[in-house]
Protein backbone atom coordinates (compact mmCIF):
# COMPACT_ATOMS: atom_id res chain seq x y z
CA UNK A 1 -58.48 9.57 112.53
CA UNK A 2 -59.36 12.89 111.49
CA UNK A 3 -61.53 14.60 108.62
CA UNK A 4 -58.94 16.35 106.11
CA UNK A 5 -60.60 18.76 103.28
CA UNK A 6 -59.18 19.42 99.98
CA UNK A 7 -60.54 22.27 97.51
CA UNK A 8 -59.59 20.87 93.89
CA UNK A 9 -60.80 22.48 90.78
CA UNK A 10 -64.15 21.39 88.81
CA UNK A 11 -62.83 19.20 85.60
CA UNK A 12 -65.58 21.16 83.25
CA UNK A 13 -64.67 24.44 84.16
CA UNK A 14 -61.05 23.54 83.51
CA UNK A 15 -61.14 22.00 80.75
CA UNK A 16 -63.66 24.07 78.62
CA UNK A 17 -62.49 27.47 80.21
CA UNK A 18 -59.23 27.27 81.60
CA UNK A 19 -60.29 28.23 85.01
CA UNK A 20 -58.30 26.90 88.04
CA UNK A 21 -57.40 26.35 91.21
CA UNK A 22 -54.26 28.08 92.25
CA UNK A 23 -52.66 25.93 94.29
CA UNK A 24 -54.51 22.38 93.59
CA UNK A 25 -54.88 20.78 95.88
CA UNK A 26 -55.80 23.67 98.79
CA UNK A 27 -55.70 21.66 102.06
CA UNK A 28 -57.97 22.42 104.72
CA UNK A 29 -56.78 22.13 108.23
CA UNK A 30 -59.08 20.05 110.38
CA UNK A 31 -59.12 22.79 112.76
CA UNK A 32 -60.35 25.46 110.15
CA UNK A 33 -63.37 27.14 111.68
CA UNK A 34 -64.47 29.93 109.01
CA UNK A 35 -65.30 30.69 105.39
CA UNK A 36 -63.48 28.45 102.59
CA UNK A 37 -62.34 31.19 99.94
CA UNK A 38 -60.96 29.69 96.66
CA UNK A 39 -58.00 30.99 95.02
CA UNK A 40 -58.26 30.74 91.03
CA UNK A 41 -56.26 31.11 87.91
CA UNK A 42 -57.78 31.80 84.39
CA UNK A 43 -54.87 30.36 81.97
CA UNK A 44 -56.23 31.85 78.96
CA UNK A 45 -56.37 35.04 77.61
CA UNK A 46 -59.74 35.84 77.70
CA UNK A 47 -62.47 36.46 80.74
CA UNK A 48 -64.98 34.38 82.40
CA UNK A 49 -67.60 35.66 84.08
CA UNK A 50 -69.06 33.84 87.46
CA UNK A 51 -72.63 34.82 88.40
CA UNK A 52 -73.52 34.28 92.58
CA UNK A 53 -74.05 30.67 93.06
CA UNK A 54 -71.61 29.48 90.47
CA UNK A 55 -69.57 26.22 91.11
CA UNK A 56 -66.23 26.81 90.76
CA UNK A 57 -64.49 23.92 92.91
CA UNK A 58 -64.99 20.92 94.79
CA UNK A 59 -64.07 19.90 98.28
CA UNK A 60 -63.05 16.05 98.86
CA UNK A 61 -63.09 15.18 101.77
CA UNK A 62 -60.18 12.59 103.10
CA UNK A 63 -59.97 10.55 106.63
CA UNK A 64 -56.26 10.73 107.80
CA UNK A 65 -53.95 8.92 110.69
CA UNK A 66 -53.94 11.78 113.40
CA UNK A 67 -50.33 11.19 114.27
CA UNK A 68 -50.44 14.13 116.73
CA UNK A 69 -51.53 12.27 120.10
CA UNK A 70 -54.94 15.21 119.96
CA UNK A 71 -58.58 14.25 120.61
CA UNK A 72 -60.14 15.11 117.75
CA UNK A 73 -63.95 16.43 117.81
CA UNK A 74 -66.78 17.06 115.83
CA UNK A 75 -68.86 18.90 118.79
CA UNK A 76 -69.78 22.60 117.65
CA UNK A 77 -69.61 23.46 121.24
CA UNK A 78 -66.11 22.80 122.31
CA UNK A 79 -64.83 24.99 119.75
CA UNK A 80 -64.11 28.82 120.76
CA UNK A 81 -64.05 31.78 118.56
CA UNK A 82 -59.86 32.85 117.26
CA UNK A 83 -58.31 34.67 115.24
CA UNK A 84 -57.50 32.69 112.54
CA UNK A 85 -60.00 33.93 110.64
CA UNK A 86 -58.88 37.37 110.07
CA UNK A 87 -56.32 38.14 107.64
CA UNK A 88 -56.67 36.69 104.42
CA UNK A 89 -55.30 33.01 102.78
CA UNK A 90 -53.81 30.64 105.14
CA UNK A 91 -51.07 31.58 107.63
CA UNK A 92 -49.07 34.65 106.01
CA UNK A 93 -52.76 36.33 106.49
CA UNK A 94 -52.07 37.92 103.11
């Protein structure tokens, strides 16, 4: 079994503002190691302004079959530094 993360948009913010996520659900790879940057869409035609700390999605978090034949971990020190993280969204690093 392994921990699978998906970033869905707040209901509030979408229903009062038109503000969501762009590709609802964004899955989260178990093996994700970095920052979790959310990709949104304003539907209507005029602004919203977020202010540092605002919520603008939620993360659920999902227990899966790990079909892969892996050992999955949750020990911080097992887990070496790649290069995943640089680029941008997901694996086109654009």
């Amino acid at each position: 079994m392994i921990s699978v993360y998906k970033i869905v948009p707040r209901s509030g913010l979408a229903h009062k503002h038109g503000i969501t996520v762009t590709n609802s659900p964004g899955i989260i790879d178990s093996g994700y190691q970095d920052w979790v940057k959310v990709s949104l869409t304003n539907t209507r035609d005029d602004y919203h302004v977020f202010t540092h700390g605002s919520r603008i999605a939620q993360g659920l978090c999902e227990i899966v079959l790990d079909q892969s034949g892996n050992q999955a971990t949750t020990d911080e020190n097992v887990f070496s530094v790649t290069g995943r993280a640089t680029g941008g969204f997901g694996s086109t690093r654009v």
